[in-house]
Structures are given as C-alpha cells and as structure tokens.
C-alpha atoms as a PDB file:
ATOM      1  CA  UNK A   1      -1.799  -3.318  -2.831  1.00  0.00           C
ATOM      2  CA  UNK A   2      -5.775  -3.878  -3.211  1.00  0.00           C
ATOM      3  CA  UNK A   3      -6.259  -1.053  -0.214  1.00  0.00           C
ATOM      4  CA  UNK A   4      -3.951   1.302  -1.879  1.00  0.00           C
ATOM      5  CA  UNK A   5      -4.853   1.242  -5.250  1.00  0.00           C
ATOM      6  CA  UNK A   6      -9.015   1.617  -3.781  1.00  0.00           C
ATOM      7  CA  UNK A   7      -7.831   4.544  -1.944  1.00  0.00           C
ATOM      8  CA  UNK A   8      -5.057   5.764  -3.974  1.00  0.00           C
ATOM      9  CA  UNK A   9      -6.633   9.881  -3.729  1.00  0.00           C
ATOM     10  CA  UNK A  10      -5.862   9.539   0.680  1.00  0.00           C
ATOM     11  CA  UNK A  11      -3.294   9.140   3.017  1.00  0.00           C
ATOM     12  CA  UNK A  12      -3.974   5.081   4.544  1.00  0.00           C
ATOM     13  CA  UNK A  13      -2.638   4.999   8.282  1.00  0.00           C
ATOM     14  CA  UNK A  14      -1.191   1.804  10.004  1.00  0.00           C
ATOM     15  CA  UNK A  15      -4.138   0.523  11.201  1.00  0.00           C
ATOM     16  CA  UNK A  16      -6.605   1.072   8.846  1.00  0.00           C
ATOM     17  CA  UNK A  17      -4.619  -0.457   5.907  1.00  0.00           C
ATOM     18  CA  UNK A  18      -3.766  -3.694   8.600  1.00  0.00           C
ATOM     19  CA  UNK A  19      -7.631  -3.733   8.784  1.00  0.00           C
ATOM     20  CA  UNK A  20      -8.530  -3.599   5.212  1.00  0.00           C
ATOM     21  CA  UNK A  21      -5.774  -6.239   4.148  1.00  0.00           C
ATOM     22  CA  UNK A  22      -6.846  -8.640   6.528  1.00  0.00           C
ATOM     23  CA  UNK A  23      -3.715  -7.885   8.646  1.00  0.00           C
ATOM     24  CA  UNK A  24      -5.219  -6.638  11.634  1.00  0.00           C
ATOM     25  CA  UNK A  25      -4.587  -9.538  13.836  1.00  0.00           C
ATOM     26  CA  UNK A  26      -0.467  -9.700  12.999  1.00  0.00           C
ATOM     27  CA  UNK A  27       2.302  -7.524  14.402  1.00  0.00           C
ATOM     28  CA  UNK A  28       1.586  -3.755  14.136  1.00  0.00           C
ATOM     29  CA  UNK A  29       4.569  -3.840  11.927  1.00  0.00           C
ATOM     30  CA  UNK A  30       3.211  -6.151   9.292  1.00  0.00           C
ATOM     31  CA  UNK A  31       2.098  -3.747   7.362  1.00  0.00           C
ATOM     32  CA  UNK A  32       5.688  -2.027   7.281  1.00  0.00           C
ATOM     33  CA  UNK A  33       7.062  -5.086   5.764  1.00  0.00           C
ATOM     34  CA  UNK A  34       4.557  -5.760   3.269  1.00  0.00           C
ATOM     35  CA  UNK A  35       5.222  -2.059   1.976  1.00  0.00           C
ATOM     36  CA  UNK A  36       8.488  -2.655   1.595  1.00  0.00           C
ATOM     37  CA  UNK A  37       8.103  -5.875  -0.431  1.00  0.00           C
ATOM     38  CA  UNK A  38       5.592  -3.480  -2.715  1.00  0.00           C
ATOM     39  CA  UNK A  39       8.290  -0.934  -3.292  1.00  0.00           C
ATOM     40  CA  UNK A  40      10.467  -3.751  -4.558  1.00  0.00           C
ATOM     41  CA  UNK A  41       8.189  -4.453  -7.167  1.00  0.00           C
ATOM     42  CA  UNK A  42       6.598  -1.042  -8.382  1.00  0.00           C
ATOM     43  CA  UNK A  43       9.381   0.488  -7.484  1.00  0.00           C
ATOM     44  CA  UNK A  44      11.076   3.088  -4.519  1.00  0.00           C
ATOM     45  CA  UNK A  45       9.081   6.377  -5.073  1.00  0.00           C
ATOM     46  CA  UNK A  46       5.414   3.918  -6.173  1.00  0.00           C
ATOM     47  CA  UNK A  47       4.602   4.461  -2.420  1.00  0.00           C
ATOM     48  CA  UNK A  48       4.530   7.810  -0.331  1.00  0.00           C
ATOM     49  CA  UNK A  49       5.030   7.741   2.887  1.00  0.00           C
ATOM     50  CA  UNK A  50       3.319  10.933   4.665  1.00  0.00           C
ATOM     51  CA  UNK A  51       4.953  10.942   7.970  1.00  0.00           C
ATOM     52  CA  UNK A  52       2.461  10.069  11.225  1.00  0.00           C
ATOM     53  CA  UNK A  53      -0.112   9.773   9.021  1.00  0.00           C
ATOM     54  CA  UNK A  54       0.322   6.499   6.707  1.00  0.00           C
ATOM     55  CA  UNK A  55       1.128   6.078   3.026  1.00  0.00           C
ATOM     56  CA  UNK A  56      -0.250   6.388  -0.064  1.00  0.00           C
ATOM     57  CA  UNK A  57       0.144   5.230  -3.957  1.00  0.00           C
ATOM     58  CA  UNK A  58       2.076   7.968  -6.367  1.00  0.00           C
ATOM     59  CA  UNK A  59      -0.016   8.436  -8.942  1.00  0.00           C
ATOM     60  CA  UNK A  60       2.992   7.447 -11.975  1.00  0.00           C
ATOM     61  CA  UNK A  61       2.092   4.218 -10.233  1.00  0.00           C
ATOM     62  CA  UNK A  62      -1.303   3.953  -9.941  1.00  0.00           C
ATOM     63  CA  UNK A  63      -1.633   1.987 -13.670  1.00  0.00           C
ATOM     64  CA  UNK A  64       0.685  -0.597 -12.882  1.00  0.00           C
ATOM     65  CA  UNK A  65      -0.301  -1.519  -9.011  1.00  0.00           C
ATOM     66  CA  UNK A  66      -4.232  -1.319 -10.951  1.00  0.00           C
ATOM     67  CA  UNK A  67      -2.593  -3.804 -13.508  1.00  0.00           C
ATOM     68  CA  UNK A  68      -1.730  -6.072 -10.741  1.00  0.00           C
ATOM     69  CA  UNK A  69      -4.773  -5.853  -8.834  1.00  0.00           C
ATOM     70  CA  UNK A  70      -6.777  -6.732 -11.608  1.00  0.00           C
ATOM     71  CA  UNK A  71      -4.552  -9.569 -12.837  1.00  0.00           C
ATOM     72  CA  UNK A  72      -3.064 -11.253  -9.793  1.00  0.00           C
ATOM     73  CA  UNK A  73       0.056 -13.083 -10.703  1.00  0.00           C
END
C-alpha cells in the first residue's frame, strides 16, 4: 500500500512494486495476492489495474490508503 500511495500519479508494474515492497524474492504472483487483499479493504474500484502495464491507486482512494500508511493498524 506504502508503494502505491508514494506513486499514486503512475502506473506500478509487477516487478517494480515486488521490489519496492520487499517482495521481490517471493512468487511473481505475490504481488497479485496482496492487491487483492488491498481491494478488500479500500474497496473494488481503490486500485486500477492498467492492463500489461501494472496498477495504480484511484485517486477517491488516495486519502484513506494515505490514512493507513500513516497510521498502521
């Protein structure tokens, strides 16, 4: 959620967001699943997913993904 919200004006591919969240060395796929889990909790549309390119944070849900960034649970 950190990478997104710090980059929430760009597209993030795969592999750079695994880098940046310290995921780099799990299953490519990792990152899939932890996007999911996100959209859960900010909710279906919070996340954009920009086909062969990556995703990136909608800005209706930049506030609230900031919110939890700066006040981990």
């Amino acid at each position: 959620l950190t990478v997104l919200v710090e980059h929430h004006r760009r597209v993030v591919g795969r592999r750079e967001l695994a880098r940046l969240a310290g995921l780099a060395d799990l299953s490519n796929r990792r990152c899939d699943s932890v996007l999911v889990d996100l959209r859960r909790v900010l909710g279906p549309d919070s996340i954009i997913t920009v086909r062969g390119r990556g995703w990136r944070l909608a800005g209706h849900a930049l506030p609230r993904a900031a919110a939890m960034v700066a006040c981990p649970a």
